[in-house]
Protein backbone atom coordinates (compact mmCIF):
# COMPACT_ATOMS: atom_id res chain seq x y z
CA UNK A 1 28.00 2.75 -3.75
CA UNK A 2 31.00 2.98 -6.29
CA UNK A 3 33.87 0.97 -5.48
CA UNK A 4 36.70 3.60 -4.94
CA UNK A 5 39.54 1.07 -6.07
CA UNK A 6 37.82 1.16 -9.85
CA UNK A 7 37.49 5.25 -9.67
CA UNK A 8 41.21 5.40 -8.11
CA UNK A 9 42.63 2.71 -10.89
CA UNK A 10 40.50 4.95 -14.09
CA UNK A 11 39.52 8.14 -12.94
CA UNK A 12 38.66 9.31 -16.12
CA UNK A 13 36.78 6.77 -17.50
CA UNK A 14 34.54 7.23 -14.13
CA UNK A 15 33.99 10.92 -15.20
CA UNK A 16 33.41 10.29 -18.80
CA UNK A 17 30.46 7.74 -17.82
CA UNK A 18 29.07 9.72 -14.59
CA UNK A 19 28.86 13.02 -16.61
CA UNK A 20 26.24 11.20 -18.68
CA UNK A 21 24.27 11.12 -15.47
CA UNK A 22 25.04 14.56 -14.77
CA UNK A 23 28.19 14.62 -12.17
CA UNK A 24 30.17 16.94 -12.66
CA UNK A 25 34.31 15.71 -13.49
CA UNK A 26 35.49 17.64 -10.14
CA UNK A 27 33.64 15.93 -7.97
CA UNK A 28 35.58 13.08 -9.14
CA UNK A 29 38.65 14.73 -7.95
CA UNK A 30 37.97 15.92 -4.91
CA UNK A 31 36.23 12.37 -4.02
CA UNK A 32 40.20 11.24 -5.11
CA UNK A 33 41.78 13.68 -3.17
CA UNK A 34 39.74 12.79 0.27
CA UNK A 35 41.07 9.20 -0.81
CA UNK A 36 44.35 10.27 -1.27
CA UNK A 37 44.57 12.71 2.09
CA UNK A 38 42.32 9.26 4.15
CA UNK A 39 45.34 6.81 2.99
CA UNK A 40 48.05 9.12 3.99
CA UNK A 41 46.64 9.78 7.29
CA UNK A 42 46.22 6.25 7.99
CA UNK A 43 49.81 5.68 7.46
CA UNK A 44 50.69 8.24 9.39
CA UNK A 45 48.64 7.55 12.13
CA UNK A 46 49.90 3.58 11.64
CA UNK A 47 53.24 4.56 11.96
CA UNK A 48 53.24 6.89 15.10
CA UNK A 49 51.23 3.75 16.66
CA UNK A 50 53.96 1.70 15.77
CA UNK A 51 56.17 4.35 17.98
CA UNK A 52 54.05 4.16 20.30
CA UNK A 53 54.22 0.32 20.97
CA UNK A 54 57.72 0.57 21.30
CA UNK A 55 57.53 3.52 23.70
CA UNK A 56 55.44 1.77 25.39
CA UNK A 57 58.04 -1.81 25.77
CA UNK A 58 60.68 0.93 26.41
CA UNK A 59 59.11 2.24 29.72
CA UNK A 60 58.52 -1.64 30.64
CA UNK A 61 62.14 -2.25 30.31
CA UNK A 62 62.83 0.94 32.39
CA UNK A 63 60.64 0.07 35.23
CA UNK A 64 61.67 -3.16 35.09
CA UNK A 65 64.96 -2.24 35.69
CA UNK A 66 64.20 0.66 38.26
CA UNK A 67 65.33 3.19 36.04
CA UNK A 68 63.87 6.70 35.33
CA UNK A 69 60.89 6.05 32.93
CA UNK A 70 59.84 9.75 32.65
CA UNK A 71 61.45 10.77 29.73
CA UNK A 72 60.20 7.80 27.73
CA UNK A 73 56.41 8.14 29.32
CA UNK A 74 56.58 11.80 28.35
CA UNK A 75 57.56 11.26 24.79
CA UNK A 76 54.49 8.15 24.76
CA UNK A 77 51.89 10.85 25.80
CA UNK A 78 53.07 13.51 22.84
CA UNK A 79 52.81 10.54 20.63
CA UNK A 80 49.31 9.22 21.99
CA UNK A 81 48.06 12.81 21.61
CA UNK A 82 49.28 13.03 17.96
CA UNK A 83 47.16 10.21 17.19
CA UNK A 84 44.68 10.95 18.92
CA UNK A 85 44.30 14.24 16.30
CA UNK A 86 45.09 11.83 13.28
CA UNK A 87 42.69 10.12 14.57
CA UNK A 88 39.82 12.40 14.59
CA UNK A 89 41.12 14.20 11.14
CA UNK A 90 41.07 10.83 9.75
CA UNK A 91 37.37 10.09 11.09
CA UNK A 92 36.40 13.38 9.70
CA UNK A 93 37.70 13.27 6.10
CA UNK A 94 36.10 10.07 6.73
CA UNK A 95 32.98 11.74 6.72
CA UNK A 96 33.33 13.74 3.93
CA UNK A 97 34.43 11.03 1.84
CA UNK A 98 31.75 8.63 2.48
CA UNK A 99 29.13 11.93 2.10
CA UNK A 100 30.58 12.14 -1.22
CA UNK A 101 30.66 9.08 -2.69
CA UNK A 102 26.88 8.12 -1.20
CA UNK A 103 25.98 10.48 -3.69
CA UNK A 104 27.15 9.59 -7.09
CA UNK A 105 24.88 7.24 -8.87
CA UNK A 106 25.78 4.14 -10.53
CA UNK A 107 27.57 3.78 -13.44
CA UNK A 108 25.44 3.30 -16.50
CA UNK A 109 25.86 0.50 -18.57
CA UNK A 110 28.02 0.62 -22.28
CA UNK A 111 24.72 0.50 -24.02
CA UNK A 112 22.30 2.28 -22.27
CA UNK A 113 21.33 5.38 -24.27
CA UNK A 114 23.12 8.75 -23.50
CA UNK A 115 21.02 11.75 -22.87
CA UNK A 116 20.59 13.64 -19.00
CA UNK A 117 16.85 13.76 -19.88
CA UNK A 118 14.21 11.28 -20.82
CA UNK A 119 14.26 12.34 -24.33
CA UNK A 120 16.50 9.22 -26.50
CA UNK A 121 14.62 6.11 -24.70
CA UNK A 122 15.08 3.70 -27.03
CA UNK A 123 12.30 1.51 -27.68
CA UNK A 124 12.81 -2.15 -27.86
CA UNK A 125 9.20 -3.51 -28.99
CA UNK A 126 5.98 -3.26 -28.91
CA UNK A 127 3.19 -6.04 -27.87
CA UNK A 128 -0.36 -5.86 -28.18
CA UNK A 129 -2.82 -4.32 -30.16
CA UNK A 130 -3.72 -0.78 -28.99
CA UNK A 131 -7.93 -0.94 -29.07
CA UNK A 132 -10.35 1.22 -30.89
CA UNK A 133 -13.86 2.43 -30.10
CA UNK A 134 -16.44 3.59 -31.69
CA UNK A 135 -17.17 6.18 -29.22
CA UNK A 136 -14.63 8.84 -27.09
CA UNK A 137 -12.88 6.62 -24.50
CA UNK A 138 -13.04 8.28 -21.00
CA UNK A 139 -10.05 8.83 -18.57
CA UNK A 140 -10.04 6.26 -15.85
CA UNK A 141 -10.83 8.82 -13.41
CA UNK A 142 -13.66 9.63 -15.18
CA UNK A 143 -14.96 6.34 -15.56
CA UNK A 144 -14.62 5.41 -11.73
CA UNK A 145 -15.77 8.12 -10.16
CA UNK A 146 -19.16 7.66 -13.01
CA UNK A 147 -19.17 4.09 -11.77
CA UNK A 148 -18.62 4.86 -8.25
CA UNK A 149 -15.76 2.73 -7.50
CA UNK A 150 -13.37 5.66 -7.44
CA UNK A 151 -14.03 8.25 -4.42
CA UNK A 152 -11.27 10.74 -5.06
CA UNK A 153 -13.78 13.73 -3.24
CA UNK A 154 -14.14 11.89 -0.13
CA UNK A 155 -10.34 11.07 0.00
CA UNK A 156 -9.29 14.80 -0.35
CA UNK A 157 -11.44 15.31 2.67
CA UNK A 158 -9.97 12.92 4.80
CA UNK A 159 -6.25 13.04 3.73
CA UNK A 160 -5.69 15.61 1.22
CA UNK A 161 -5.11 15.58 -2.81
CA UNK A 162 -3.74 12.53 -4.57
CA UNK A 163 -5.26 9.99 -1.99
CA UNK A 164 -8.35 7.56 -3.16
CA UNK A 165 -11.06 5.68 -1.99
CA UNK A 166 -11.74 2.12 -3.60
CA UNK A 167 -15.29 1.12 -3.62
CA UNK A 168 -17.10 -1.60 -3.59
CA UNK A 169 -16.33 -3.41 -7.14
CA UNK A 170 -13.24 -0.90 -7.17
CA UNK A 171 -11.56 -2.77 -4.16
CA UNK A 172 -12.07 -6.05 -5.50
CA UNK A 173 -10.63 -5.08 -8.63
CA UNK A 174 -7.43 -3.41 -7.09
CA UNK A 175 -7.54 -6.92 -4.78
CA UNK A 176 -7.88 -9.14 -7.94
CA UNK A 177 -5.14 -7.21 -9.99
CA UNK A 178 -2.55 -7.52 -6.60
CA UNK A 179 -3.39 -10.94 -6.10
CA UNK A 180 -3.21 -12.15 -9.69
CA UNK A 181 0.17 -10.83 -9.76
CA UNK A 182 1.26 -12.47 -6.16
CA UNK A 183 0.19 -15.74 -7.92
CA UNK A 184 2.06 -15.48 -11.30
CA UNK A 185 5.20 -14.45 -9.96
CA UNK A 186 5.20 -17.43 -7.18
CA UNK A 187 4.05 -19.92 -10.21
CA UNK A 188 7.30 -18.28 -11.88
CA UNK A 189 9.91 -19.40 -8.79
CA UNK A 190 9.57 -16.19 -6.81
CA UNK A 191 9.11 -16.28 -3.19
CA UNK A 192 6.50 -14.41 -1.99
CA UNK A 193 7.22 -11.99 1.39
CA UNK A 194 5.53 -9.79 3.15
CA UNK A 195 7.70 -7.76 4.34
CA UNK A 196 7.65 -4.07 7.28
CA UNK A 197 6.10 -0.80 5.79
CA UNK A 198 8.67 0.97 7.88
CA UNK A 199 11.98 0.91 7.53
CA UNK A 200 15.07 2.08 9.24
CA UNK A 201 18.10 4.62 7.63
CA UNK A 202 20.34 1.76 7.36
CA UNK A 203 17.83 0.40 5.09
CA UNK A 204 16.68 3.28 3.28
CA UNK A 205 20.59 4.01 2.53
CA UNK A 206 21.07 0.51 1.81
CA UNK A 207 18.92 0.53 -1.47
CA UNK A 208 20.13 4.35 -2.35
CA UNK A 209 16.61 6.58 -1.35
CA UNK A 210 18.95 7.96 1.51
CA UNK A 211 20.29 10.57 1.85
CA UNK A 212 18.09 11.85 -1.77
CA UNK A 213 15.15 11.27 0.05
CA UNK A 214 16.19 12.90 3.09
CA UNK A 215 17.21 16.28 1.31
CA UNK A 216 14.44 16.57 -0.98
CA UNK A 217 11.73 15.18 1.26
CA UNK A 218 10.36 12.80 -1.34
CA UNK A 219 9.45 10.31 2.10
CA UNK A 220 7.35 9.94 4.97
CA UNK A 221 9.08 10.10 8.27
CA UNK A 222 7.56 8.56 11.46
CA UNK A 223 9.07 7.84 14.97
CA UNK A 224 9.06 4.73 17.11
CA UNK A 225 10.13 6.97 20.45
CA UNK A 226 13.59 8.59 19.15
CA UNK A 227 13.90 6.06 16.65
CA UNK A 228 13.48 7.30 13.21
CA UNK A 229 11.53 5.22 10.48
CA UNK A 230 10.63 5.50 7.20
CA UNK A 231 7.55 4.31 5.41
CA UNK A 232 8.74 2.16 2.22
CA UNK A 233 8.40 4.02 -1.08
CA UNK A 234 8.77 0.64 -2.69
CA UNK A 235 8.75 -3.19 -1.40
CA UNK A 236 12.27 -3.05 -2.99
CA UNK A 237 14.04 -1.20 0.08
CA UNK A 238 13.05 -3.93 3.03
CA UNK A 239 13.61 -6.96 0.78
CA UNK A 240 16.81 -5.64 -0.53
CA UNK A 241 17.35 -5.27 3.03
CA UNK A 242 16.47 -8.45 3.79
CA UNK A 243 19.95 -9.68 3.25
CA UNK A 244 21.86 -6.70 4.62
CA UNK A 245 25.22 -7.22 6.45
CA UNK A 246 24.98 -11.45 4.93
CA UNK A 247 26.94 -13.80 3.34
CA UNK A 248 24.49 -15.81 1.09
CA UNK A 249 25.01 -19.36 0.42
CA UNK A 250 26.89 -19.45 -3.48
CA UNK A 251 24.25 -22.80 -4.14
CA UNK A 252 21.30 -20.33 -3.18
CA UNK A 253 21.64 -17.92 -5.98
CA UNK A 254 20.08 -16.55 -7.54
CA UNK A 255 17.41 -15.76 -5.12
CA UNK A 256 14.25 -14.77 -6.21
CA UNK A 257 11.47 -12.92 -3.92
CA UNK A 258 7.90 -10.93 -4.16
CA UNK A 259 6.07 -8.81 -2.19
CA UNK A 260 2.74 -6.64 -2.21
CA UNK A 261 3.30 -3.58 -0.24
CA UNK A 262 1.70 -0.20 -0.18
CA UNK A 263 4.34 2.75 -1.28
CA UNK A 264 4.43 6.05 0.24
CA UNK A 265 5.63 8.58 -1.84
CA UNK A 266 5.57 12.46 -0.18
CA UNK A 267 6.66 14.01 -4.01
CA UNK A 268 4.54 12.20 -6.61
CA UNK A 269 5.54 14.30 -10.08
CA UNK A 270 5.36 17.39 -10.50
CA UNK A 271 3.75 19.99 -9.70
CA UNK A 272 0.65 20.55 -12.13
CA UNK A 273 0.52 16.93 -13.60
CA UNK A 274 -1.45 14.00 -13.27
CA UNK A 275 -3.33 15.75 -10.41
CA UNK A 276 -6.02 13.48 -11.03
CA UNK A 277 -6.74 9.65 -10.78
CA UNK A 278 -4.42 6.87 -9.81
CA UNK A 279 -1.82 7.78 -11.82
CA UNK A 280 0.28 9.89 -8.88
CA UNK A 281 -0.90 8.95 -5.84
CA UNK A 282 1.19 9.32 -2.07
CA UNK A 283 -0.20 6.35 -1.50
CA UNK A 284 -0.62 3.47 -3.81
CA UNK A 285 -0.07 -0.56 -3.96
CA UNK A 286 2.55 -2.30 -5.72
CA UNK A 287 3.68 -5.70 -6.30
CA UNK A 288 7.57 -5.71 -5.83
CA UNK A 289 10.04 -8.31 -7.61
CA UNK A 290 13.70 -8.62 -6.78
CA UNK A 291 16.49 -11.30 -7.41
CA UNK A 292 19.84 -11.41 -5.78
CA UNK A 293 22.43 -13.30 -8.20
CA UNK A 294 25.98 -13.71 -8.75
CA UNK A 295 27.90 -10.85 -11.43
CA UNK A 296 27.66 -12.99 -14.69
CA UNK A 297 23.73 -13.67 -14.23
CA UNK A 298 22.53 -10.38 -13.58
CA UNK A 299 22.08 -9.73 -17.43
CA UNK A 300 20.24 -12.08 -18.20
CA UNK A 301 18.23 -12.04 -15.00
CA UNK A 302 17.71 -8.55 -15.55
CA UNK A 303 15.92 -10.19 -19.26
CA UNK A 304 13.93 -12.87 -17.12
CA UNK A 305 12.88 -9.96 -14.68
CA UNK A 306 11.59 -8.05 -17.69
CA UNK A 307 9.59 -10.45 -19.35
CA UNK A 308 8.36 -11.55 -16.34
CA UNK A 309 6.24 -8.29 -15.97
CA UNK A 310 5.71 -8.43 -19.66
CA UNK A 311 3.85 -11.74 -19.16
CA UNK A 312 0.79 -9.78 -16.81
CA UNK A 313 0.44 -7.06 -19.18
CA UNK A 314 0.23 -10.05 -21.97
CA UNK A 315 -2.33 -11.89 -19.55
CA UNK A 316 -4.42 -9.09 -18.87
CA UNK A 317 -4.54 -8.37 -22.58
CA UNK A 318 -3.30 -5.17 -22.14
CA UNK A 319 -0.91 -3.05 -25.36
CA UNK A 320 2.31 -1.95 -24.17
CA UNK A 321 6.00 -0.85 -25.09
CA UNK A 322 9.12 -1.06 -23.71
CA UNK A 323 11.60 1.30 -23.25
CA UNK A 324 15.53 1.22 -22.06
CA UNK A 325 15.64 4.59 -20.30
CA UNK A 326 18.49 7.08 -21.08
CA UNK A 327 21.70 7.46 -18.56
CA UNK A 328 20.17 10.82 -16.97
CA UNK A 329 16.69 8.80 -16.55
CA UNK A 330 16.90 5.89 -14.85
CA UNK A 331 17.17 5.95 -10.75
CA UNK A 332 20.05 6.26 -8.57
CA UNK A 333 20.93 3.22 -8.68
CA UNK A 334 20.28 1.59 -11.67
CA UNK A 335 22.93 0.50 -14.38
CA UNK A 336 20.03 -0.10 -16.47
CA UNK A 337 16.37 0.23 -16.71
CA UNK A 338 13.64 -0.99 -19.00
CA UNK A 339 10.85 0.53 -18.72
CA UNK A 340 7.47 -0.73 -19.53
CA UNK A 341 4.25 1.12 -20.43
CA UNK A 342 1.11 0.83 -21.20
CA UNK A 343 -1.35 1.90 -23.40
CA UNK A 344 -3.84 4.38 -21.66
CA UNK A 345 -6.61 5.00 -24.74
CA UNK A 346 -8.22 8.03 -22.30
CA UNK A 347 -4.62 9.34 -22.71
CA UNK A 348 -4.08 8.16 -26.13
CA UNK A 349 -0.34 7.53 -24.86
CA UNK A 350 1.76 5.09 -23.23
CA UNK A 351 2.52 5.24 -19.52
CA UNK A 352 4.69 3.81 -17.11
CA UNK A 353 3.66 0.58 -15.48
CA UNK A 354 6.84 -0.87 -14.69
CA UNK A 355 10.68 0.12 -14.15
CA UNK A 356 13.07 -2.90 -14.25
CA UNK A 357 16.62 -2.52 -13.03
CA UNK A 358 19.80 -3.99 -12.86
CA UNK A 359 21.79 -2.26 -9.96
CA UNK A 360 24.90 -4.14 -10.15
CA UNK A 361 26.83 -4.55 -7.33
CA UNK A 362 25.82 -0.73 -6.09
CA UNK A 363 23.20 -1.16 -3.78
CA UNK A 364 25.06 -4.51 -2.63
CA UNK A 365 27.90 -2.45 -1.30
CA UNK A 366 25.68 -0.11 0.33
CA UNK A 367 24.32 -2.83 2.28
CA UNK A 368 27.09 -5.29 2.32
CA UNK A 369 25.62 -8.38 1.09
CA UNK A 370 28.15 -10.30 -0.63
CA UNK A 371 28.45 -14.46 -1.35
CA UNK A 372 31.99 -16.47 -1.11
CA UNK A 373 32.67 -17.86 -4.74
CA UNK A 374 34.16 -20.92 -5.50
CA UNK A 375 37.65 -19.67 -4.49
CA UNK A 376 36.78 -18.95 -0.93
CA UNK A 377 36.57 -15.22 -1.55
CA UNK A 378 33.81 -12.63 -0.77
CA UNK A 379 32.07 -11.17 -3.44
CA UNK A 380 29.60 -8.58 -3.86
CA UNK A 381 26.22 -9.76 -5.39
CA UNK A 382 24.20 -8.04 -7.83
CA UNK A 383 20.42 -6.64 -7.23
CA UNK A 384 17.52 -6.25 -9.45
CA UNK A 385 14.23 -4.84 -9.01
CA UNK A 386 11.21 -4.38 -10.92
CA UNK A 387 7.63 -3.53 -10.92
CA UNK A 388 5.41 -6.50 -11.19
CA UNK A 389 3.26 -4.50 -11.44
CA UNK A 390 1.91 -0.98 -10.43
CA UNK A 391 -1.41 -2.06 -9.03
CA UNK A 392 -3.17 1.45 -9.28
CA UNK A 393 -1.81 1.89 -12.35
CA UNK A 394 -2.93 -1.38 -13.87
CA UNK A 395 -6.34 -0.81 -12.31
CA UNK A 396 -6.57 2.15 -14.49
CA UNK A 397 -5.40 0.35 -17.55
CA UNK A 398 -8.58 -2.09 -16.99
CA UNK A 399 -10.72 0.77 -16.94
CA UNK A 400 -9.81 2.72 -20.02
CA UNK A 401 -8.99 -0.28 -22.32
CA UNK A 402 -12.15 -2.21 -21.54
CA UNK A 403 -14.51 0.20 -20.64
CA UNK A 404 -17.97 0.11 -23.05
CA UNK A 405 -19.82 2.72 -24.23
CA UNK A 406 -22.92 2.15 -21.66
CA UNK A 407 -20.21 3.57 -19.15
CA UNK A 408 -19.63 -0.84 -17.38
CA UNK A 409 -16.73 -2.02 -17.52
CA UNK A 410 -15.62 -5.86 -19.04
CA UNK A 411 -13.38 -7.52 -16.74
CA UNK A 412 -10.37 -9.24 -18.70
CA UNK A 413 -10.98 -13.18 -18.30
CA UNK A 414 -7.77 -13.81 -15.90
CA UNK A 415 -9.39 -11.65 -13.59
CA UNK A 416 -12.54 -12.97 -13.44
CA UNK A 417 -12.01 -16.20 -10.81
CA UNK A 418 -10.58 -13.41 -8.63
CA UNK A 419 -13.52 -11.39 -9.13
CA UNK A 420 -16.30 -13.75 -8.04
CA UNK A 421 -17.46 -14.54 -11.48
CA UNK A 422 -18.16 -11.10 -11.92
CA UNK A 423 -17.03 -10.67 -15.91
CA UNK A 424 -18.10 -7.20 -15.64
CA UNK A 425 -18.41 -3.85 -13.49
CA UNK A 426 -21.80 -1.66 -13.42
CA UNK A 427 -22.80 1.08 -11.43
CA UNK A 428 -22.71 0.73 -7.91
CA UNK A 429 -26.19 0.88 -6.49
């Protein structure tokens, strides 16, 4: 959420950077002028309350000297009545307001690159060597389903398209990859959680899916009698929401936390692509990192956050890139995102692993978590999230970039305590 005081002190500079992200400079004004019409109601309404009180002593000092009160009790009930309609014009424009506003997306940093689509990422660097082979590399699908640790078939029977089965080696691989990650990111100071896989709307509008996700259907919706829930698209919303409606400690930040969590995505891409393998699943794990910290640290935390899912890509000795997204391709919430991504050799491209994002104080106001400073005065923290990593993805990663040509599979070395020994993957018998 925006905070209306900046857009009301420099309108235009809120249109100039919002139209980046594709909001149109009228919606701007009429959020201002539900402001504008809010503020003079609540005057108005403040100052026939203000009649009313004194009505009100006015009929005590009648009655209390047995005179006629009438006149004054009459004139108290056309006043309560006229507030009564402020009242519910106020809670209405009220409304509209807040309907408005929940829908603008954050305001993009000064040097995140300009451009409503994702074509102008700028790349920051690239790590690792991207391997060769003397021999067509297979897509990880491909490889999987050949090895039989990917059941893709059986999954479409059961649930439909873009749901998997992971077999035998393939489940302790996706177990080794999530768990791997759950131990570097504790080792790095982050607290591990494991946190609900549903979620109320408070907490799905806290972190900004809601109300997107509610008009284009991109969740999954379940009920707990006639109370509606959510299941998470991403470990970010419930430990976001962890700290919802608090006042953290100042001494505590920043706060540092990771979860595993499955993600359940009803719209994953579009229509036509990536119908196959793990890429875009409804259903996929993902290990979740997120730090709460005061203004002037998220920048560098957002840094910290980044390299921190650099350093499993490095680990796994996997090539990647990374990428600060343009204004019109981050999410909703972001003020900036790097993305990372890796190199897919069945693909012979680089694809997205990771997103990491500074949200500001945005998704702090939506969920009013603030921290007193050293003044004694509430202030709003800032978020971050970032992949650490996509599990699925990753798992598909291990497959195409050490896959040999008898069809096994090498397991990189950090994997290999988590994998029983095993230092490789054969067919499954």
């Amino acid at each position: 959420m925006l905070d209306i005081k900046k857009i009301r002190q420099n309108p235009d500079f809120i249109k100039d950077k919002l139209a980046t992200r594709g909001v149109k400079p009228e919606t701007i004004d009429e959020l201002l002028q539900f402001d504008e019409k809010r503020r003079d109601l609540i005057v108005e309404s403040e100052t026939l309350k203000a009649e009313k009180n004194e009505a009100s002593e006015q009929i005590g000092t009648l009655k209390r000297n047995k005179e006629d009160a009438t006149p004054a009790i009459k004139k108290m009930q056309e006043v309560a009545g006229k507030i009564k309609e402020l009242d519910e014009k106020l809670r209405q424009v009220e409304v509209d307001q807040n309907n408005l506003a929940a829908h603008l997306p954050n305001i993009p940093a000064d040097d995140v690159p300009v451009g409503l689509t994702e074509e102008g990422a700028v790349e920051l660097r690239k790590v690792g060597d991207i391997p060769s082979f003397d021999f067509q590399p297979k897509q990880h699908f491909e490889i999987g389903e050949d090895l039989g640790i990917l059941d893709f078939e059986r999954a479409s029977k059961v649930s439909g398209s873009r749901f998997v089965y992971y077999v035998g080696d393939g489940a302790l691989l996706e177990r080794a990859v999530y768990n791997f990650y759950l131990d570097q990111n504790s080792e790095a100071g982050y607290r591990e959680m494991i946190t609900p896989y549903m979620v109320n709307e408070a907490s799905m509008y806290g972190t900004g899916q809601f109300p997107k996700f509610k008009e284009t259907k991109a969740g999954y919706e379940t009920f707990d009698g006639d109370k509606e829930l959510t299941l998470i698209p991403t470990a970010e919303v419930p430990l976001v929401n962890y700290y919802r409606d608090e006042v953290l400690p100042e001494d505590q930040l920043p706060i540092s936390v990771t979860a595993l969590s499955p993600a359940f995505r009803s719209e994953a891409g579009s229509a036509g692509k990536d119908t196959r393998g793990l890429i875009r699943l409804h259903q996929f794990n993902k290990v979740e990192m997120v730090k709460f910290t005061k203004p002037e640290q998220s920048w560098d935390a957002l840094e910290e956050l980044t390299h921190q899912a650099e350093s499993l890509l490095q680990k796994l000795g996997l090539a990647y890139h990374v990428i600060t997204l343009t204004t019109g391709d981050m999410s909703f919430t972001a003020a900036m995102t790097h993305d990372l991504e890796v190199w897919l050799p069945g693909q012979d491209k680089y694809r997205e692993i990771s997103s990491c994002s500074n949200t500001t104080d945005f998704q702090a106001r939506r969920a009013h978590i603030q921290y007193r400073d050293e003044n004694g005065k509430l202030q709003y923290i800032h978020t971050l999230n970032g992949s650490g990593l996509a599990v699925g993805r990753t798992v598909a990663a291990i497959l195409e970039n050490y896959q040999n040509e008898d069809g096994t599979v090498t397991v990189p070395d950090v994997l290999v305590p988590y994998m029983h020994g095993k230092t490789k993957i054969e067919k499954q018998k």
